[in-house]
Protein backbone atom coordinates (compact mmCIF):
# COMPACT_ATOMS: atom_id res chain seq x y z
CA UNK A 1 10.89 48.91 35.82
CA UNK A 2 9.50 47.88 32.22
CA UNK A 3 7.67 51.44 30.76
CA UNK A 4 5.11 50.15 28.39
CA UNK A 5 4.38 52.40 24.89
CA UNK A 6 0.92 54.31 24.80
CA UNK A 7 -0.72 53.78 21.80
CA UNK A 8 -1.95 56.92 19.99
CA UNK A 9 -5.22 57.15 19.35
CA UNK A 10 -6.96 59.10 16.61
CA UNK A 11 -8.29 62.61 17.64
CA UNK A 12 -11.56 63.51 15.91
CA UNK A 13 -11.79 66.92 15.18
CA UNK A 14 -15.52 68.48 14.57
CA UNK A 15 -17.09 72.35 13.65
CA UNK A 16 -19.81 74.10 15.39
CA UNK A 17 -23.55 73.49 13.98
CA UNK A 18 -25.76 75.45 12.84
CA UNK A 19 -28.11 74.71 15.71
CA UNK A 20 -25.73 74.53 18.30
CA UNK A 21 -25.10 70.86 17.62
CA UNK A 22 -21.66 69.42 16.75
CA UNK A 23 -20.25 67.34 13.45
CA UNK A 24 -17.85 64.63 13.38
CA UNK A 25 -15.81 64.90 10.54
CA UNK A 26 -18.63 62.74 8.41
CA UNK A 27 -20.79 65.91 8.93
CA UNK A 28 -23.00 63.61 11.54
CA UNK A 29 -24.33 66.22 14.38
CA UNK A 30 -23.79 64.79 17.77
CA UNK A 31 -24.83 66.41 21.18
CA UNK A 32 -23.45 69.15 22.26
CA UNK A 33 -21.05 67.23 25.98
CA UNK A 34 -22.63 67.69 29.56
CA UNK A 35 -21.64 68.48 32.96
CA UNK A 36 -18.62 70.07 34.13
CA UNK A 37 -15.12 70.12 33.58
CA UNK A 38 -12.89 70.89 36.77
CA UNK A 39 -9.66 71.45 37.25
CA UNK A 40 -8.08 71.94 40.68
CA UNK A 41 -4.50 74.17 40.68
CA UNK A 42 -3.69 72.81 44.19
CA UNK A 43 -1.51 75.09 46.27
CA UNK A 44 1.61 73.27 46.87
CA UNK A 45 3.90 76.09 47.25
CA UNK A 46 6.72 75.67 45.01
CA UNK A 47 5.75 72.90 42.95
CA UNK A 48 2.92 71.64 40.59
CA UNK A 49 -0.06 69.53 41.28
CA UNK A 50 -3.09 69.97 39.14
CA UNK A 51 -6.32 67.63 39.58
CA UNK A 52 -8.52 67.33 36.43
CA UNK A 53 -12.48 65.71 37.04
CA UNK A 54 -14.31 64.98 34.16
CA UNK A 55 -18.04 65.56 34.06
CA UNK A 56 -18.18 61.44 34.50
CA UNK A 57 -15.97 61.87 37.74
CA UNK A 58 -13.12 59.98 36.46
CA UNK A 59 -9.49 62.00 37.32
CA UNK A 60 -6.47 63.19 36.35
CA UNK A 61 -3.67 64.25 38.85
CA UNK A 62 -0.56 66.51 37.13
CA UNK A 63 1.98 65.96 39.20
CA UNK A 64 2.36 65.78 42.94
CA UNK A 65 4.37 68.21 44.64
CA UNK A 66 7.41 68.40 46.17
CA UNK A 67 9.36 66.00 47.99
CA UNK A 68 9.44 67.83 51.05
CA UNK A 69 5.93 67.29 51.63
CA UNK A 70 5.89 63.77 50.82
CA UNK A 71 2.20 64.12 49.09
CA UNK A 72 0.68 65.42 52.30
CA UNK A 73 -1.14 68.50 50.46
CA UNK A 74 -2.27 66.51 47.92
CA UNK A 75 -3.77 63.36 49.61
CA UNK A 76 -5.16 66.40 51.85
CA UNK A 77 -6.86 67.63 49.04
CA UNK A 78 -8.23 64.83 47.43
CA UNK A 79 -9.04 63.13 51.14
CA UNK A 80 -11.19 67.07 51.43
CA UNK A 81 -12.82 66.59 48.13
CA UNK A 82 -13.40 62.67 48.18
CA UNK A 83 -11.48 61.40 45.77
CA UNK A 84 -10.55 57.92 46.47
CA UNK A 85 -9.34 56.87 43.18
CA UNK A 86 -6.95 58.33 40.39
CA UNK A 87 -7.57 57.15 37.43
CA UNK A 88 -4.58 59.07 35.34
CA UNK A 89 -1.52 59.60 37.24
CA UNK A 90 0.97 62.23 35.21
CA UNK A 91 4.65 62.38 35.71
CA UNK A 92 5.53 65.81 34.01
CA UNK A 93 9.11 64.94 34.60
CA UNK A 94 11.34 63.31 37.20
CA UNK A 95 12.16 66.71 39.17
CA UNK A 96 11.24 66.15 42.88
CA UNK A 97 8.68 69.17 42.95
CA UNK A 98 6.62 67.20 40.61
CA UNK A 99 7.14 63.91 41.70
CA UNK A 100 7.41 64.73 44.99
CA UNK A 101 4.20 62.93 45.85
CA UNK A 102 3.98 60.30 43.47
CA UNK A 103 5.31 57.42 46.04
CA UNK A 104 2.96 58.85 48.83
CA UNK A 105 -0.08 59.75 46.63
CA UNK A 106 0.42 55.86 45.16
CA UNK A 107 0.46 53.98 48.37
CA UNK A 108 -2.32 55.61 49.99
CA UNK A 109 -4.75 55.56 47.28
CA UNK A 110 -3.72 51.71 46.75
CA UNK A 111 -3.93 51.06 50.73
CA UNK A 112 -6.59 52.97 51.78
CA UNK A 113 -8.59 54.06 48.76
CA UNK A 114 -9.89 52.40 45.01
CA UNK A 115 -5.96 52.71 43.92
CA UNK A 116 -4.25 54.28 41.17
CA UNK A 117 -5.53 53.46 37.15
CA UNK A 118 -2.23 54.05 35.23
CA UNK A 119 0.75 56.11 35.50
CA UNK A 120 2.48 57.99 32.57
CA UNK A 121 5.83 59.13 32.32
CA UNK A 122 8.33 61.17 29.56
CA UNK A 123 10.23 58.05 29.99
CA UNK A 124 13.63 60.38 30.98
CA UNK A 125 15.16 58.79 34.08
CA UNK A 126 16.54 60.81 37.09
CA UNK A 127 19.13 60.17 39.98
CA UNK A 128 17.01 60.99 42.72
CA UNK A 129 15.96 59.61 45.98
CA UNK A 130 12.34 60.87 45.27
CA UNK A 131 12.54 58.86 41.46
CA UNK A 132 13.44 55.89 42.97
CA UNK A 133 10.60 55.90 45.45
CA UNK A 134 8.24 56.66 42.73
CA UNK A 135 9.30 53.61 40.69
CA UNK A 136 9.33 51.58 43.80
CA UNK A 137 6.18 52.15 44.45
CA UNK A 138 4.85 51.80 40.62
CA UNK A 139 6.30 48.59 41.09
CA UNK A 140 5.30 47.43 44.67
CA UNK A 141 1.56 48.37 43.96
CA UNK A 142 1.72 46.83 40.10
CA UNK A 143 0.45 49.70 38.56
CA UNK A 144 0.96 50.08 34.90
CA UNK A 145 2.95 52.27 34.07
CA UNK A 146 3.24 54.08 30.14
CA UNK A 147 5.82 56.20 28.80
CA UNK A 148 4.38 58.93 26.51
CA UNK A 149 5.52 60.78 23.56
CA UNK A 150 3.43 63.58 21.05
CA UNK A 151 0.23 62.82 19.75
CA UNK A 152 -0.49 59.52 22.60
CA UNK A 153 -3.93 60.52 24.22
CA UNK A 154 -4.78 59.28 27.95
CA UNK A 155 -7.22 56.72 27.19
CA UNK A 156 -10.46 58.17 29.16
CA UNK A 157 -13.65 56.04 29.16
CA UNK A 158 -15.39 59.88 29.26
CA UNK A 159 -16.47 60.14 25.41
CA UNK A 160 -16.77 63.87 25.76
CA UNK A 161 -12.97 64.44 26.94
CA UNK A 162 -9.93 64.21 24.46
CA UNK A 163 -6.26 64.46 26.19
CA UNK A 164 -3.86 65.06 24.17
CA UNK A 165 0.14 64.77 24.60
CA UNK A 166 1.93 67.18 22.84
CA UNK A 167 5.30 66.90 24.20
CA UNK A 168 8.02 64.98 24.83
CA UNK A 169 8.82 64.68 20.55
CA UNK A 170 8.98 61.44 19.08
CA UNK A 171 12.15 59.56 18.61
CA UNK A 172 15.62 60.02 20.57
CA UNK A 173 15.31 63.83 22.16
CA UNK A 174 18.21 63.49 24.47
CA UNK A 175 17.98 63.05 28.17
CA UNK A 176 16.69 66.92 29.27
CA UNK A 177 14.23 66.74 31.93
CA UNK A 178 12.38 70.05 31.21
CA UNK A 179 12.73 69.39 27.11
CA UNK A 180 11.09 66.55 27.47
CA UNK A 181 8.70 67.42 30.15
CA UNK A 182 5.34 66.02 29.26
CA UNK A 183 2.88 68.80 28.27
CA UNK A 184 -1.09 68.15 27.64
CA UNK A 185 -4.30 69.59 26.38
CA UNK A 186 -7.39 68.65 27.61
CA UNK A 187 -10.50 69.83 25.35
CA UNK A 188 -14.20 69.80 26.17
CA UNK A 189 -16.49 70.83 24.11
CA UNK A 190 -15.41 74.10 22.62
CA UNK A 191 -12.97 74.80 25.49
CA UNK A 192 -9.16 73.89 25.49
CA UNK A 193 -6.97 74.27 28.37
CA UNK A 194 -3.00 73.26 27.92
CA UNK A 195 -0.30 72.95 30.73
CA UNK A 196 3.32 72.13 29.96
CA UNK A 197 4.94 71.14 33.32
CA UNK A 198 8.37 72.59 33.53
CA UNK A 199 9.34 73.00 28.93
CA UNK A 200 11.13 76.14 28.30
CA UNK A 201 11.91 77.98 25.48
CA UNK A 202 13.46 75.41 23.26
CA UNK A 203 10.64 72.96 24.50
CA UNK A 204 8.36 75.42 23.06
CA UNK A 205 9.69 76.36 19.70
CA UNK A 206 9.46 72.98 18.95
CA UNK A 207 5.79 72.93 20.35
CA UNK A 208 5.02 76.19 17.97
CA UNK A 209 6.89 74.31 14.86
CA UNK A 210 5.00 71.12 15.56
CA UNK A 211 1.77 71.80 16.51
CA UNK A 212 0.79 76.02 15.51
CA UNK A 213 -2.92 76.16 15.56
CA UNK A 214 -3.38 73.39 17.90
CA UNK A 215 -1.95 75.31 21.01
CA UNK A 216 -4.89 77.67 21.21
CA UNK A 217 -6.37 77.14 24.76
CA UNK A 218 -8.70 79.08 26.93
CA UNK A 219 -6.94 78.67 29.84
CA UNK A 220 -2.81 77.85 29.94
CA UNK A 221 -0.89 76.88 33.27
CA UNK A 222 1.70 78.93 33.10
CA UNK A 223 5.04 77.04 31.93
CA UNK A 224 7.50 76.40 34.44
CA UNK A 225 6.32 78.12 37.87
CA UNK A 226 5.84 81.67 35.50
CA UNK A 227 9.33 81.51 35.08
CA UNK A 228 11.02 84.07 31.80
CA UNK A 229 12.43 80.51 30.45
CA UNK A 230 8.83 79.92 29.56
CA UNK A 231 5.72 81.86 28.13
CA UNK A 232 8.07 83.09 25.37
CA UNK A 233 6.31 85.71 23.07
CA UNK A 234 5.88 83.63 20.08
CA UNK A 235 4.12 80.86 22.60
CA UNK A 236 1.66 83.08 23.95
CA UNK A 237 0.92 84.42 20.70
CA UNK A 238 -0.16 81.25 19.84
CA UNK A 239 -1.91 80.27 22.75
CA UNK A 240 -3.97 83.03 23.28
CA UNK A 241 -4.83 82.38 26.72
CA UNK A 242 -7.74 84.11 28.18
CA UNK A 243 -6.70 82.75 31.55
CA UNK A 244 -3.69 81.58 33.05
CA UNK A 245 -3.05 80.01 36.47
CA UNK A 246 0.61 80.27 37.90
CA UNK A 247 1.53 77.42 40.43
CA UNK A 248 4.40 78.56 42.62
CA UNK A 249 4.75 79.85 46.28
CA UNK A 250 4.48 83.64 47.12
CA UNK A 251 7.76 83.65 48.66
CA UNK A 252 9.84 81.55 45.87
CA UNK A 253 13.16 81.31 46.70
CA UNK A 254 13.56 81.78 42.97
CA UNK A 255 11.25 84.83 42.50
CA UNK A 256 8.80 83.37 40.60
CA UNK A 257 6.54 84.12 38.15
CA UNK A 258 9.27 86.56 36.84
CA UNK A 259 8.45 89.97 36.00
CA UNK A 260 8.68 89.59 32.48
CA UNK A 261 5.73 86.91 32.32
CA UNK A 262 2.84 89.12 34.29
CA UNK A 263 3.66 91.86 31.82
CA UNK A 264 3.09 89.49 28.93
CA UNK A 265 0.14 88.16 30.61
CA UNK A 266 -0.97 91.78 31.40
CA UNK A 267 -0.34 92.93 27.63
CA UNK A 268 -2.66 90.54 26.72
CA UNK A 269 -5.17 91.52 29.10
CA UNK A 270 -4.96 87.36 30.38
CA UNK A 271 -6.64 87.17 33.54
CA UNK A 272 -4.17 85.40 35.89
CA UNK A 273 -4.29 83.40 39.24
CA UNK A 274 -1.09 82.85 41.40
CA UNK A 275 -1.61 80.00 43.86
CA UNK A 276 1.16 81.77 46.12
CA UNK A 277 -1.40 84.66 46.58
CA UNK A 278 -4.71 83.12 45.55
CA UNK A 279 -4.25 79.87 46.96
CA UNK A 280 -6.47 76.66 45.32
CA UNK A 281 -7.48 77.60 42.23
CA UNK A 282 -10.62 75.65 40.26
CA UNK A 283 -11.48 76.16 37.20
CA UNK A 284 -14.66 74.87 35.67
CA UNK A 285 -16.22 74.48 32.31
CA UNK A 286 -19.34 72.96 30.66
CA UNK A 287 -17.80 73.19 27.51
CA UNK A 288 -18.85 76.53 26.43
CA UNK A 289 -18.62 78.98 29.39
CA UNK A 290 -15.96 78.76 31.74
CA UNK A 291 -15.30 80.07 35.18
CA UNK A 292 -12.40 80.61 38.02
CA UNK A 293 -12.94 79.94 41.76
CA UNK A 294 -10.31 80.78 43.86
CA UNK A 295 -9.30 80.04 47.72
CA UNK A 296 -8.78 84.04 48.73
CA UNK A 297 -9.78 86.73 46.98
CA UNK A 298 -6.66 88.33 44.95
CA UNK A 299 -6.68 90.80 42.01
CA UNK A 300 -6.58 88.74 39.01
CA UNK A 301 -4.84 91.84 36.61
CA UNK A 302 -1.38 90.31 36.23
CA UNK A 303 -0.02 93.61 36.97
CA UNK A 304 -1.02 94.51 40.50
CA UNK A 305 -0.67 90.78 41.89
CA UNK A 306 3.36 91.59 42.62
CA UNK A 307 2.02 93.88 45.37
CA UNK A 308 -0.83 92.60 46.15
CA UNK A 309 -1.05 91.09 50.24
CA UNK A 310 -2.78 88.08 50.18
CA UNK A 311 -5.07 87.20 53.34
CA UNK A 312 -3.63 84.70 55.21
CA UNK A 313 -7.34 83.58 56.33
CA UNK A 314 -9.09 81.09 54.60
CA UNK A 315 -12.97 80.62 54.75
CA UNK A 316 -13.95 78.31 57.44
CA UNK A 317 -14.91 74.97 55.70
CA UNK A 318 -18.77 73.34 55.56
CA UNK A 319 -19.54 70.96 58.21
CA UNK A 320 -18.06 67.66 57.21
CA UNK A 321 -17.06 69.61 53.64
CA UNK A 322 -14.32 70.48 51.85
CA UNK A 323 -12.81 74.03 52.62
CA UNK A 324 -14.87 76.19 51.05
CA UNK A 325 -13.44 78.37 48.31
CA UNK A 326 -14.37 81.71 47.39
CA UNK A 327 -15.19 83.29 44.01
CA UNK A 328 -13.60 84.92 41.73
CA UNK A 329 -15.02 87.59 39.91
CA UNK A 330 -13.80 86.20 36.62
CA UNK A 331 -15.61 84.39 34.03
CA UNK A 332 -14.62 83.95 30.23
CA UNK A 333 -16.63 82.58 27.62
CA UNK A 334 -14.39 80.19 25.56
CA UNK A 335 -13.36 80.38 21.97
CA UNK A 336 -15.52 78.83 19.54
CA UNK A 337 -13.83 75.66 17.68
CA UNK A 338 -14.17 77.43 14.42
């Protein structure tokens, strides 16, 4: 399967007005975005699948998934929460608990919904059952398919949305899954939220090196499941999360988030979601103010969510609704772009 080059667009960067207004870099003011920005931390147990909506309705999925489940959470989900189109299709990397839906999530959209926009990939092949099925099915249903490297942005047709690839590096960076596993930063308005699929620590050193400043985010998926190989000191101390959201299953086999992480988290005072305990996790945004809704109600102090008992009862959904999801108590007001 031919993997077509994304061509990297230029990223405008702007300060905060005096009335509230924004400048281009011409010192134009502009209107300040509307809507909402969502993002949807699906619970997938021990695996990654995000869902980003843009104020315009056009989507973003991160990731499926794991093979086991063959995409059945996630066309669950977005079946729940009528979605019958994705217009951005992410392959963080070829591991099958974030491609585990891809194949799945591909037909069904194509065969019984508006189909799938684009797919984007690191590029790094894998020797996998579940890889093979993904390209197959990039293939079968003709969807385009781009392989991205740092700096390439998604090309959205919502003005107010930039989303930026920040990893895999340019040029030949060997054939490491998690090295090269795509990381992204979606900014609205004055808010910034980054997720980095499965990099580790030498994935993010190069990150820091490359990029410094422009890691800053209000909220930050937590890198690899909340596993120590991520969410190294020096990265957090650039990204400055207020809020971080944690995708992996309350049982993991492999005891994630580690130990290590929630006390970095908790250092910080970084409110923090675990989709193991909290289950779905939404955040949303208008650009300025942002705010965390959460399936069951969990602490959200990094330190006491190791002990914490999460209710295995789930608010009964609306009539002919998606299940509804209960609030959080937390709310953050993001960082100015200054």
């Amino acid at each position: 399967m031919l993997i077509v080059a994304v061509v990297a667009l230029l990223a405008l960067s702007g300060c905060i007005g005096d009335d509230g207004g924004v400048e281009d870099d011409e010192g134009t003011e502009t209107e300040r975005p509307t809507g909402e920005l969502e993002l949807h931390h699906v619970d997938v147990g021990q695996a990654d699948a995000t869902l980003v909506v843009t104020p315009s309705g056009e989507t973003i999925l991160i990731d499926t998934g794991d093979w086991r489940d063959d995409g059945e959470a996630v066309i669950d989900y977005l079946e729940r929460h009528d979605v019958e189109r994705i217009d951005h299709l992410v392959a963080t990397h070829a591991h099958a608990d974030h491609i585990g839906g891809h194949a799945a999530v591909i037909e069904h959209l194509e065969e019984e919904g508006e189909g799938v926009g684009a797919v984007y990939d690191s590029g790094v092949v894998h020797t996998s059952a579940t890889y093979d099925r993904y390209l197959e099915a990039v293939e079968a249903y003709e969807v385009t398919l781009f392989q991205v490297t740092e700096g390439d942005e998604l090309p959205l047709e919502d003005d107010d949305i930039d989303a930026t690839v920040l990893n895999p590096p340019e040029g030949d960076s060997g054939d490491d899954l998690h090295y090269n596993s795509v990381a992204l930063t979606v900014e609205f308005g004055d808010f910034a939220y980054l997720t980095t699929g499965d990099a580790e620590r030498n994935a993010e050193a190069r990150l820091l090196e490359d990029w410094g400043e422009d890691l800053a985010a209000d909220v930050y998926q937590a890198g690899h499941h909340g596993s120590s190989t991520s969410s190294t000191e020096p990265f957090l101390d650039a990204v400055e999360p207020q809020m971080a959201v944690i995708s992996s299953a309350e049982d993991s086999q492999y005891g994630y988030p580690h130990d290590e992480v929630l006390e970095s988290f908790a250092e910080r005072g970084t409110e923090t979601y675990w989709t193991g305990v909290h289950g779905h996790v939404v955040v949303t945004t208008d650009g300025e103010e942002t705010a965390a809704e959460s399936e069951r109600e969990a602490p959200t102090d990094p330190a006491e969510l190791r002990d914490h008992e999460p209710e295995r009862e789930t608010i009964a959904p609306s009539p002919g609704g998606p299940t509804a999801i209960v609030p959080s108590t937390a709310a953050v007001s993001s960082r100015s772009s200054d």
